[in-house]
Protein backbone atom coordinates (compact mmCIF):
# COMPACT_ATOMS: atom_id res chain seq x y z
CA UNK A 1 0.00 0.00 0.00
CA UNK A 2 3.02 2.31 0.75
CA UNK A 3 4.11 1.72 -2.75
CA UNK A 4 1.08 2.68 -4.01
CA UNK A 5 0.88 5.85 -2.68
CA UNK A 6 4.09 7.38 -3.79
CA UNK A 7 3.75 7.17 -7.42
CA UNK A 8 0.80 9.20 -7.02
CA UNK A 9 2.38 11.67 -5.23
CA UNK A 10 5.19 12.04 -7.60
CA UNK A 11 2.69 12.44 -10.05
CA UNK A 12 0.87 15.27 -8.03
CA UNK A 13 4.35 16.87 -7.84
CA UNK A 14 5.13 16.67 -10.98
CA UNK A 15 2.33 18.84 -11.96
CA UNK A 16 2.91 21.14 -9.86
CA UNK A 17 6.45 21.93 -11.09
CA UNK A 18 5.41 21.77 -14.50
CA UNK A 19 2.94 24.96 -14.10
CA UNK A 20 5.57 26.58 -12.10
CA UNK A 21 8.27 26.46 -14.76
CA UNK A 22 5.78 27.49 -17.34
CA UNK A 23 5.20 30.61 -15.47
CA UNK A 24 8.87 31.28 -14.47
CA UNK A 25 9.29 31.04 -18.40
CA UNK A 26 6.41 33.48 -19.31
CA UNK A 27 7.57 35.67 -16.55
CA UNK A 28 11.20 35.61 -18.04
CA UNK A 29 9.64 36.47 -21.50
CA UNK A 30 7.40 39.28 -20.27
CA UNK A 31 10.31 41.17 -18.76
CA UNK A 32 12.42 40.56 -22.14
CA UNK A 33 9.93 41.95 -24.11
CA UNK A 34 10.20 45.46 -21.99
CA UNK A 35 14.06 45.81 -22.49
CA UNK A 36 13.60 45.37 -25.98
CA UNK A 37 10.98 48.13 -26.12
CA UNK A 38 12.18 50.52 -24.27
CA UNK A 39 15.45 50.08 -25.48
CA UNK A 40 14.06 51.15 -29.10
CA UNK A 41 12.34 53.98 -27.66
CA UNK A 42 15.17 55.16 -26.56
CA UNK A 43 16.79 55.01 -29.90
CA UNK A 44 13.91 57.05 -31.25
CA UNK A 45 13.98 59.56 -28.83
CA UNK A 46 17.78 60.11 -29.34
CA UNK A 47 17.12 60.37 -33.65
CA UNK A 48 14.45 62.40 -32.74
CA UNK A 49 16.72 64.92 -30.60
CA UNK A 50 19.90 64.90 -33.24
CA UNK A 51 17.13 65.62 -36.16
CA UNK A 52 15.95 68.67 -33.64
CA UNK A 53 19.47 69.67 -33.19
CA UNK A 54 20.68 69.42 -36.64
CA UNK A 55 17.20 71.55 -38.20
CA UNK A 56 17.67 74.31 -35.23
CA UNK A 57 21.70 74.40 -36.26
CA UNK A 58 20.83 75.07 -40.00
CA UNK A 59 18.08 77.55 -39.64
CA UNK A 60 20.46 79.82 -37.10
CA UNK A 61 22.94 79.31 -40.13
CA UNK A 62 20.30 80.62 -42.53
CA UNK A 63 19.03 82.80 -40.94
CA UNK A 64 22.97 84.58 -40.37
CA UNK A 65 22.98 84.08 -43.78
CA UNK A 66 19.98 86.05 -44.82
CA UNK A 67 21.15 88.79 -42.17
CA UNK A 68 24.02 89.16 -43.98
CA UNK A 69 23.32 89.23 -47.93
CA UNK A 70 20.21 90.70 -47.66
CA UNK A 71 21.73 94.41 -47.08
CA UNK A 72 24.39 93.58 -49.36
CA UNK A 73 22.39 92.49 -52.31
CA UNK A 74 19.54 95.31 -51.31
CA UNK A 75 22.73 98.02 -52.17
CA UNK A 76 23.31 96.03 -54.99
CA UNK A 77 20.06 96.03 -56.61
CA UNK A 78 19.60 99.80 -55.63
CA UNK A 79 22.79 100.62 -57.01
CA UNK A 80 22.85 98.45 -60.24
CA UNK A 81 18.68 100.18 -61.08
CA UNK A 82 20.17 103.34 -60.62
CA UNK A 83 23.11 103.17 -63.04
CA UNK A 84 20.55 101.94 -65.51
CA UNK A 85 18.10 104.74 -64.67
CA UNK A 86 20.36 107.18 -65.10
CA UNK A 87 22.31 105.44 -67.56
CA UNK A 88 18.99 105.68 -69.73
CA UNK A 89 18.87 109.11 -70.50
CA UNK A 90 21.87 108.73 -72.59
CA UNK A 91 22.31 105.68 -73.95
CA UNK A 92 19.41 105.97 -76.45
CA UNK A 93 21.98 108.18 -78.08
CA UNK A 94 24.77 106.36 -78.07
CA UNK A 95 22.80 103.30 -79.90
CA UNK A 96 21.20 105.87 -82.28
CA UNK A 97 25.05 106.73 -83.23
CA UNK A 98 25.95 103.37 -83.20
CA UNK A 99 27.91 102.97 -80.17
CA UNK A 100 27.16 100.50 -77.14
CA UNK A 101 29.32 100.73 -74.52
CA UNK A 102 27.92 100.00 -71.38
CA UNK A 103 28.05 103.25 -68.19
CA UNK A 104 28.49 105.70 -71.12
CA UNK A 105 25.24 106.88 -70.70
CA UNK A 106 25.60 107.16 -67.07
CA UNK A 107 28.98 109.04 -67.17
CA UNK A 108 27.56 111.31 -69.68
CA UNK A 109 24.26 111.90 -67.02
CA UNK A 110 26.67 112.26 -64.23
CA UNK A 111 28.67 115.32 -66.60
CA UNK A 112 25.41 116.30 -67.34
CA UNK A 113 24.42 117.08 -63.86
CA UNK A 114 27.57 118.36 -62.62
CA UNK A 115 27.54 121.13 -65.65
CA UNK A 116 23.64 121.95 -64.56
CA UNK A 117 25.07 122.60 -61.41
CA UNK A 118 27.75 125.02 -62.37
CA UNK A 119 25.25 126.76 -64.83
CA UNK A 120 22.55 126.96 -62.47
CA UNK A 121 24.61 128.79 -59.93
CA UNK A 122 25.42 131.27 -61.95
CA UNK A 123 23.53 134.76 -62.61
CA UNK A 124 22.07 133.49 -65.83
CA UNK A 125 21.33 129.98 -64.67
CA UNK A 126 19.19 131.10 -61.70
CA UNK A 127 17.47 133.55 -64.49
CA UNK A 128 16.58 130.67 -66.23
CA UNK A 129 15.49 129.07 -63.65
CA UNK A 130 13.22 131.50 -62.44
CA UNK A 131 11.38 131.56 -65.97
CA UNK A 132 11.22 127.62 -65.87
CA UNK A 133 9.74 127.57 -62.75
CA UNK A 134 7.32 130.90 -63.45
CA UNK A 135 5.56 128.59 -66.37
CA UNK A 136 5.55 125.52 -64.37
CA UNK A 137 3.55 127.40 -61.61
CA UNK A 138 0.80 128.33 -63.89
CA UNK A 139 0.27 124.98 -64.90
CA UNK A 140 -3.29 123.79 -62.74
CA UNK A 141 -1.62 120.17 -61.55
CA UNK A 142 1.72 120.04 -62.32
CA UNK A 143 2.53 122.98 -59.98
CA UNK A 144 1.63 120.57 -57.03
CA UNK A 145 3.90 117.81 -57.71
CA UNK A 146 7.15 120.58 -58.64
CA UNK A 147 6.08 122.57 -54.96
CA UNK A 148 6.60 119.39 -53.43
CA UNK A 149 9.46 117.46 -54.92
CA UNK A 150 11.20 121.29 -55.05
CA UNK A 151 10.45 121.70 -50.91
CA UNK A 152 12.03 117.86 -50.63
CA UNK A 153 15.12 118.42 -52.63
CA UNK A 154 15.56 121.62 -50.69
CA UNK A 155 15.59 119.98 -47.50
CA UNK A 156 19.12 118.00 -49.06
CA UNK A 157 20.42 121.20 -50.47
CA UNK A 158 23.72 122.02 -49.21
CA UNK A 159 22.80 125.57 -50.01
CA UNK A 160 19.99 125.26 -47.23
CA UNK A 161 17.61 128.30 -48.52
CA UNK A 162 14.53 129.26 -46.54
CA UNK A 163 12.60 126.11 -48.11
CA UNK A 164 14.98 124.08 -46.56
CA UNK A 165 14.65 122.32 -42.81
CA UNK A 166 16.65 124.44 -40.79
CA UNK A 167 17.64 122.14 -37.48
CA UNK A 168 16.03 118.92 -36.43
CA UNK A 169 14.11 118.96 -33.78
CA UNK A 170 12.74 116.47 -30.98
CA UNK A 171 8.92 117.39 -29.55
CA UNK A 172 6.12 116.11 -27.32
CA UNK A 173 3.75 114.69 -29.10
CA UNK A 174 1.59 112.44 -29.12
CA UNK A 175 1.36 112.64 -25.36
CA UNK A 176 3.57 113.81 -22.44
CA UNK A 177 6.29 111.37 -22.23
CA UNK A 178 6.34 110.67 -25.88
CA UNK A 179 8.98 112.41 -28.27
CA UNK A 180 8.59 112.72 -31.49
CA UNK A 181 11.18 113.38 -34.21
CA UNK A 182 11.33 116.48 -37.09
CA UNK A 183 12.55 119.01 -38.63
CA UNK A 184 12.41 123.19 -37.65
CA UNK A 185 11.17 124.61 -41.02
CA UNK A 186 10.29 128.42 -40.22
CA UNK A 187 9.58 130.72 -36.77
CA UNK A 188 6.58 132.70 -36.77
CA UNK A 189 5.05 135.50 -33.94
CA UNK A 190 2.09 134.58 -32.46
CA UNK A 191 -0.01 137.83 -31.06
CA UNK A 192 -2.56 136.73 -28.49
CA UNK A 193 -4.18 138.76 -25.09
CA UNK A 194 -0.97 137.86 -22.94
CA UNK A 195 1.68 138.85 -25.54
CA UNK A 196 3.42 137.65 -28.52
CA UNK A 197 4.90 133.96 -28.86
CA UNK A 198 7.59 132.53 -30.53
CA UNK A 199 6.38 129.65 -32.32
CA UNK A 200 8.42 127.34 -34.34
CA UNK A 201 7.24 125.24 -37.63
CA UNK A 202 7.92 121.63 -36.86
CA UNK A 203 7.22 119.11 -39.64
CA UNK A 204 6.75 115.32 -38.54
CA UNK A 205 6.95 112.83 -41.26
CA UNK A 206 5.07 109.90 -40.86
CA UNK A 207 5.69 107.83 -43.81
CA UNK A 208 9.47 108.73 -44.82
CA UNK A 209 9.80 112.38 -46.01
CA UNK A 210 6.74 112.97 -48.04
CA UNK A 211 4.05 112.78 -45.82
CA UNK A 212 3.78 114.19 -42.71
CA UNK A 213 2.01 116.90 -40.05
CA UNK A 214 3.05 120.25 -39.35
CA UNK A 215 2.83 121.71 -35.87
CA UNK A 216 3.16 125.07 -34.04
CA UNK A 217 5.23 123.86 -30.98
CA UNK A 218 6.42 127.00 -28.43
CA UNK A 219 9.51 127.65 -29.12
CA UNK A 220 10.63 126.84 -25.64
CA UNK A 221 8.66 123.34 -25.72
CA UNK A 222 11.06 122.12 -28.72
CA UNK A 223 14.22 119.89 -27.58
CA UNK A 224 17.51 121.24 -30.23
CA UNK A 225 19.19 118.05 -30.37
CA UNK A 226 22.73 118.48 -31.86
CA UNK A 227 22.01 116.80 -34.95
CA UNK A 228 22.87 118.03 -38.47
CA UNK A 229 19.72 117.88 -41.18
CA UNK A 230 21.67 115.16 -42.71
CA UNK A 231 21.71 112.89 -39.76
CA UNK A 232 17.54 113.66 -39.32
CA UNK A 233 17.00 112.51 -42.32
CA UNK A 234 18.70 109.62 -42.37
CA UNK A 235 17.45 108.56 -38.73
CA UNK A 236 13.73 108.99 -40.36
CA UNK A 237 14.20 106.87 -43.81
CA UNK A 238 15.57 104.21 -41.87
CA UNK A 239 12.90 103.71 -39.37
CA UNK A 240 14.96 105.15 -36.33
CA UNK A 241 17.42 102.05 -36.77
CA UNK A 242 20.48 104.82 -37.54
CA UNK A 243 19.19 106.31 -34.51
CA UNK A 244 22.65 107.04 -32.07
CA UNK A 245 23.05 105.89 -28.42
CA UNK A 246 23.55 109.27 -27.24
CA UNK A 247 21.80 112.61 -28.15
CA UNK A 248 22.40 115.72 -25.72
CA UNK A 249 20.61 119.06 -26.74
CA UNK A 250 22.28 122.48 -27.94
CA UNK A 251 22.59 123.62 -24.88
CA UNK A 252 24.18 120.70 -23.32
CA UNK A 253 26.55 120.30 -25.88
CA UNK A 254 27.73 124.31 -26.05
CA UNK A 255 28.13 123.94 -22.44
CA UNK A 256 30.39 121.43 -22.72
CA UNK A 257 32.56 122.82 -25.68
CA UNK A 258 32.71 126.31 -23.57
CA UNK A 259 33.53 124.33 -20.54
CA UNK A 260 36.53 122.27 -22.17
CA UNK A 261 38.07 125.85 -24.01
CA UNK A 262 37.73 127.26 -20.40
CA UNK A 263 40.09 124.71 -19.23
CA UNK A 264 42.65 125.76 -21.88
């Protein structure tokens, strides 16, 4: 009977060792199949940061690029349309004649200027001058566009007439606190109840030089910042980005030049 009994016990133990391997096996599976996983996801992850990398690398790269031909090929373009602007009024000449020679059209606009200016400042230039401009004045819309254009070349003029902007100037406006910047381009005397005023003609621009507001600002309300008309202008067609890091007034600056001779 004693033999009997332990064959069937073997038996019972047998089957409970087979289930426990099986699940010692699955068990050994299931956590391979995690290392495997998250080993690729790691993988992906690490592509997925080099490929972030790499694009953010060659857009900075592009972008320096950009920032650095742009202006150059801007001047370029500017300068290579105005040779052939200029270039233009003489060249259909030249190729009437016979002869095509590239920039001799523009060298013979550039004489051609240069001999206008000599003429003009002469006695008998200005003369003619005057007569050109009394028959453009009488015509009904061309007058307009000549007042203009002549008031904006004046402002360049290195004669500076009484057209011209006379000193740049720095105001309030729109509100206290805000500046804004133009040009000083006459004075006028302003008779009220409490006595005359000084008032000075300050023209804004607010789309390059062309367009703009004029203003009556006290004369004592407008900031003389030591600034040549040059220097305005250019601060206002590039959008304030020639703008220096340092302006001081008239005042400030007189000061200091009387203050350094002193010390001599």
């Amino acid at each position: 009977m004693g033999d009997e009994k332990l064959p069937i016990s073997r038996e019972k133990d047998r089957e409970l060792l087979i289930p426990v391997a099986n699940t010692v096996d699955d068990a050994a599976a299931a956590s391979s199949k995690p290392s495997s996983s998250s080993t690729s996801s790691s993988h992906t992850a690490g592509r997925e940061t080099f490929g972030k990398v790499i694009r953010s690398w060659a857009s900075k790269k592009f972008m320096t690029g950009c920032v650095i031909l742009l202006p150059m090929a801007i001047t370029f373009y500017i300068t290579w349309w105005f040779i052939h602007f200029v270039d233009g009024f003489f060249s259909p000449i030249y190729d009437h004649l016979g002869i095509n020679i590239f920039g001799l059209g523009f060298i013979t606009s550039i004489t051609f200027i240069f001999l206008i200016g000599v003429f003009m400042s002469s006695w008998l230039g200005a003369s003619v001058l005057t007569l050109g401009e009394w028959f453009i004045k009488r015509m009904p819309f061309v007058r307009h566009i000549y007042n203009a254009s002549k008031q904006i070349s004046s402002a360049i003029s290195p004669d500076q007439n009484t057209q011209a902007f006379k000193e740049v100037a720095i105001i309030a406006h729109p509100r206290i606190g805000e500046y804004a910047f133009g040009f000083i381009t006459s004075s006028v005397t302003l008779q009220n109840y409490s006595g005359d005023e000084e008032l000075y003609t300050v023209y804004v621009p607010t789309n390059h030089l062309y367009i703009g507001d004029v203003f009556l600002v006290n004369s004592k309300e407008v900031i003389r910042p030591n600034l040549s008309v040059r220097e305005g202008i250019e601060i206002v067609v590039s959008g304030g980005m020639s703008m220096p890091q340092m302006i001081s007034t008239m005042d400030a600056s007189r000061a200091r030049n009387s203050g350094e001779i002193s010390r001599y």
